[in-house]
Every structure is written in C-alpha cells, then in structure tokens.
N, C-alpha and C. Protein backbone atom coordinates (compact mmCIF):
# COMPACT_ATOMS: atom_id res chain seq x y z
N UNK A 1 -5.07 6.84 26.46
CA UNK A 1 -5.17 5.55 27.12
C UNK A 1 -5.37 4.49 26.03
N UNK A 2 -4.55 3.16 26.17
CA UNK A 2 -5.04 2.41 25.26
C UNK A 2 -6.06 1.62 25.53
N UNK A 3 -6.63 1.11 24.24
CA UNK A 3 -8.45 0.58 24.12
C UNK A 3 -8.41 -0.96 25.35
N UNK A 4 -6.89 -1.61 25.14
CA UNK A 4 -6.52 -2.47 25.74
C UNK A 4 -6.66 -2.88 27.39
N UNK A 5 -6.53 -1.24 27.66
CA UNK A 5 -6.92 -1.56 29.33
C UNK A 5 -8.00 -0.83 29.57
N UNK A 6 -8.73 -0.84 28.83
CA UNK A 6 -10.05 -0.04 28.94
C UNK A 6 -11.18 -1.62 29.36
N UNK A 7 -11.76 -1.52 30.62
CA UNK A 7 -12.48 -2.71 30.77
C UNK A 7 -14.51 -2.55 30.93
N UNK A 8 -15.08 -2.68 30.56
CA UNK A 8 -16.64 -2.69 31.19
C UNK A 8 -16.85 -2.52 32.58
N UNK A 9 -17.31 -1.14 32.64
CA UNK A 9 -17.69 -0.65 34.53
C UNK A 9 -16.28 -0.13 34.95
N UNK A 10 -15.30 0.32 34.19
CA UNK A 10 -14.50 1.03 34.80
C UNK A 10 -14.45 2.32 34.81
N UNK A 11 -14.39 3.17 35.68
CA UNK A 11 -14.56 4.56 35.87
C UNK A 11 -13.46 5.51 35.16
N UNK A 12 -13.93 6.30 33.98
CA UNK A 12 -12.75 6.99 33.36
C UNK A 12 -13.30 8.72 33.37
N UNK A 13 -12.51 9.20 33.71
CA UNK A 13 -12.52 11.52 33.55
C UNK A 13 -12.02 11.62 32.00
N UNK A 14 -12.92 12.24 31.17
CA UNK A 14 -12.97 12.84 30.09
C UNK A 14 -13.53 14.00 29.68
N UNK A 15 -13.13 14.47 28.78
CA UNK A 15 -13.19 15.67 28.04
C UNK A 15 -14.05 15.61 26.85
N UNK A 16 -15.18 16.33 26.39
CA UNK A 16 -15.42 16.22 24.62
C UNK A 16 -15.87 17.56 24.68
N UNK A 17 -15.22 18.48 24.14
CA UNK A 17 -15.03 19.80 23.38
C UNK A 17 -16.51 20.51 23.13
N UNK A 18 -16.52 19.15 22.11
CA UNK A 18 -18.05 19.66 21.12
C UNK A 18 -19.30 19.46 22.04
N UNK A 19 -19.34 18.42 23.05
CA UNK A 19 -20.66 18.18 23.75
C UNK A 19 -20.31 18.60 24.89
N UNK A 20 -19.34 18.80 25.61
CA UNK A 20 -19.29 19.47 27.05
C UNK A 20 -18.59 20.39 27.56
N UNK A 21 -19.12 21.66 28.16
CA UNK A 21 -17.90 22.19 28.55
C UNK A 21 -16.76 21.91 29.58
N UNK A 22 -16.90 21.36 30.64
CA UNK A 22 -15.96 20.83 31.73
C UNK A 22 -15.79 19.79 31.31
N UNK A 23 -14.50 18.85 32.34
CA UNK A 23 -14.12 17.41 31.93
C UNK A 23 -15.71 16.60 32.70
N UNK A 24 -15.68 14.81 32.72
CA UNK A 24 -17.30 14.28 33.17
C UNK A 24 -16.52 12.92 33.80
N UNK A 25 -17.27 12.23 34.20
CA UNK A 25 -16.72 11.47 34.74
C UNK A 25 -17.76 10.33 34.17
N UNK A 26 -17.55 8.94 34.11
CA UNK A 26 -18.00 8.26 33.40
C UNK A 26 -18.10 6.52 33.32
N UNK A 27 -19.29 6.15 33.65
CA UNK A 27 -18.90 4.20 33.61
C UNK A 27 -18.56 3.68 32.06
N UNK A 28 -17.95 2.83 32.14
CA UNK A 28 -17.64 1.99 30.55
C UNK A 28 -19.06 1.17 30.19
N UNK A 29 -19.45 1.00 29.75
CA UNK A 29 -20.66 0.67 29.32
C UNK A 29 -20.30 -0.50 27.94
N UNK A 30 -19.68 0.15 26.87
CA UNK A 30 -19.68 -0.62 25.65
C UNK A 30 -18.08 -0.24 25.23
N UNK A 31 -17.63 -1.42 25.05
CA UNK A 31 -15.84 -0.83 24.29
C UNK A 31 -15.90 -1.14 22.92
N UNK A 32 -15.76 0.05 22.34
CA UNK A 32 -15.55 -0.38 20.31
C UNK A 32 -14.37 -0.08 20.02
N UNK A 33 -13.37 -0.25 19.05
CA UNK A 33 -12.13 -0.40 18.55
C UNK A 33 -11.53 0.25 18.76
N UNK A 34 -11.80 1.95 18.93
CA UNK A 34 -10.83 3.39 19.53
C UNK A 34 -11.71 3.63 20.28
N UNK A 35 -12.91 3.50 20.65
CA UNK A 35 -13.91 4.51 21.52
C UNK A 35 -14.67 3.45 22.03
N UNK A 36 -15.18 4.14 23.41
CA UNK A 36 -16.13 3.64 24.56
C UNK A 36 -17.35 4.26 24.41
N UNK A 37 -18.17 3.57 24.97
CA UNK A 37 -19.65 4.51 25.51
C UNK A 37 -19.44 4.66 26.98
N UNK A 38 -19.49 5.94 27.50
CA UNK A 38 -19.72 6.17 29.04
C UNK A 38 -21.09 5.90 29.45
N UNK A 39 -21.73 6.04 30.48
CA UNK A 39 -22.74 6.09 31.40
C UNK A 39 -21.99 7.51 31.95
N UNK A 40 -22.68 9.06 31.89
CA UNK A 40 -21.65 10.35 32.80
C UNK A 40 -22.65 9.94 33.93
N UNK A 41 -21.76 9.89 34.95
CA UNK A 41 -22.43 9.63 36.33
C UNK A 41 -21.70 10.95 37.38
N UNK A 42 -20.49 11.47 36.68
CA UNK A 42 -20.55 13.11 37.36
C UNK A 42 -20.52 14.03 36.27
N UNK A 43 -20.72 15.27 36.35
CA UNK A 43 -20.81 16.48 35.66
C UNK A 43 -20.78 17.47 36.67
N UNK A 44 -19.71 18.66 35.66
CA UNK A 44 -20.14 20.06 35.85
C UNK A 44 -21.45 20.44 35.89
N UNK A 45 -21.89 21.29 36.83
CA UNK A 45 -23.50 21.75 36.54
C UNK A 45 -23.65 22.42 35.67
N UNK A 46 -22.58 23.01 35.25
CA UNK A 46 -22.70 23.98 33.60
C UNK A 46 -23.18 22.84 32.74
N UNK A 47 -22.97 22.09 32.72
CA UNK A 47 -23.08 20.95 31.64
C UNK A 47 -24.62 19.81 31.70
N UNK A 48 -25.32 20.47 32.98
CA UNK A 48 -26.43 19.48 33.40
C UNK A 48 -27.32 19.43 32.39
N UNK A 49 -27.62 20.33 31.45
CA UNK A 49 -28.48 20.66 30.25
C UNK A 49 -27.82 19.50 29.26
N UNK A 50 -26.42 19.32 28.56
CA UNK A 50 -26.10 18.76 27.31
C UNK A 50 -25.82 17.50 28.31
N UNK A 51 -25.97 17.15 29.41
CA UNK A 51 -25.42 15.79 30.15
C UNK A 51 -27.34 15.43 29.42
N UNK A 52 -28.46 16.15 29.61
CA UNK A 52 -29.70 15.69 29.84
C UNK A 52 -30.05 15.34 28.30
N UNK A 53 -29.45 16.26 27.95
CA UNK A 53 -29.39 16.07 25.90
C UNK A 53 -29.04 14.80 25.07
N UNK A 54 -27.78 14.30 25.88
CA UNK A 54 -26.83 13.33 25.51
C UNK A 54 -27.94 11.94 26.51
N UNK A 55 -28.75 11.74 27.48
CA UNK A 55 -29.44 10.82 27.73
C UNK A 55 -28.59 10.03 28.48
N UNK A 56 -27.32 11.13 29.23
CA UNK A 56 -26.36 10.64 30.21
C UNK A 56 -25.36 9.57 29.66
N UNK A 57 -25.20 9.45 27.98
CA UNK A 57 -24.45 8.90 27.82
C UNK A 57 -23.41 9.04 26.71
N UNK A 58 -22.47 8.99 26.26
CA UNK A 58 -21.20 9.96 25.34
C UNK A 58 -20.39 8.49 24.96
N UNK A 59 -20.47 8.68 23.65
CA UNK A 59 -19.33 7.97 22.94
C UNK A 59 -18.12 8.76 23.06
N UNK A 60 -16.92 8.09 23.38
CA UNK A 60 -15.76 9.05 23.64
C UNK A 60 -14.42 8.44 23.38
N UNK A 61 -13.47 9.00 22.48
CA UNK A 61 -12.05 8.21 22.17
C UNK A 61 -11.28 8.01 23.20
N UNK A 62 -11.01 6.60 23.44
CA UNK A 62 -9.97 6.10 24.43
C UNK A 62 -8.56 7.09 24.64
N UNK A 63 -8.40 7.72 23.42
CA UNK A 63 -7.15 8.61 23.68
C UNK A 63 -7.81 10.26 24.87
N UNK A 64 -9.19 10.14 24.73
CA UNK A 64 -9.47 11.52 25.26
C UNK A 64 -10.08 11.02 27.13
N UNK A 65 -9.42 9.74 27.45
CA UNK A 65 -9.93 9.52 28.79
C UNK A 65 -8.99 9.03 29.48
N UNK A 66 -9.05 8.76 30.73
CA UNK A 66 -7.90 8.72 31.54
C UNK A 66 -8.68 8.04 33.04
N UNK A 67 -8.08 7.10 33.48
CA UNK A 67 -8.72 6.55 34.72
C UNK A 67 -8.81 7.57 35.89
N UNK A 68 -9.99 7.29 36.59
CA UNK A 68 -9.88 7.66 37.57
C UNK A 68 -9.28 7.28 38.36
N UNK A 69 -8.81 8.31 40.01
CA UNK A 69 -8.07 7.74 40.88
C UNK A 69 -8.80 7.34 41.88
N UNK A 70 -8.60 6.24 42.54
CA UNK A 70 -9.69 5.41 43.71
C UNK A 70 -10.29 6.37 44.60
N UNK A 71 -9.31 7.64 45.25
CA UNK A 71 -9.85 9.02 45.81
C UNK A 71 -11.00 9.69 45.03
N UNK A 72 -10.59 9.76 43.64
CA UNK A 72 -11.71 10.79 43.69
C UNK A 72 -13.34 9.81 43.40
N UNK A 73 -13.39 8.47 43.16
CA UNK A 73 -13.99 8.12 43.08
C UNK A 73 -15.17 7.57 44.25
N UNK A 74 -14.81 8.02 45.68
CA UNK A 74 -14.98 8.45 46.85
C UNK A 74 -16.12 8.99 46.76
C-alpha cells in the first residue's frame, strides 16, 4: 500500500513475522515516511501475550498492510 493513502484512524489488516503470529488488525495512529504506528484493536488469541508485550501498539511498513473492508470492520 502506498504511504500516500495511508490516513490517521484508518483501519488497516497486517502481518509482522517477527512480533506476531496471525495477521492484526489495526488504527493508524502516527504516519512516518514508509511506516505507520497501529493501535491492534483485533488479534489472534494466539497472539494476546505479544499484542500485551507490544502495549497494543506495532510500528509496521505500509507495504506489509492493506485496508480493511467496511464488512469486516463490522
């Protein structure tokens, strides 16, 4: 996704390898030049431990997120 349509409070599904195992779901919080800060406001429950680690919040590259769709945001 580019950094360009990435806006503050928009809801994006991402992935990070190293800190989570399932994809998370996530508010925009702060936009920096390739990467956002989320707010994870869903998680895998596998992941409820490193979601509690991370202080519910993940720096994450605009290329590794993808909008949500208005459904699943339901």
């Amino acid at each position: 996704m580019n950094i360009s349509e990435i806006h503050v409070g928009d809801q994006l599904r991402g992935h990070v390898k190293e800190d989570m195992e399932k994809e998370f779901v996530g508010e925009v919080e702060k936009i920096y030049e390739n990467s956002v800060l989320l707010q994870i406001t869903q998680s895998d429950e596998i992941d409820k431990s490193n979601v509690m680690e991370l202080n519910n919040k993940i720096v994450i590259s605009c290329h590794s997120v993808k909008p949500v769709e208005s459904s699943e945001a339901e």
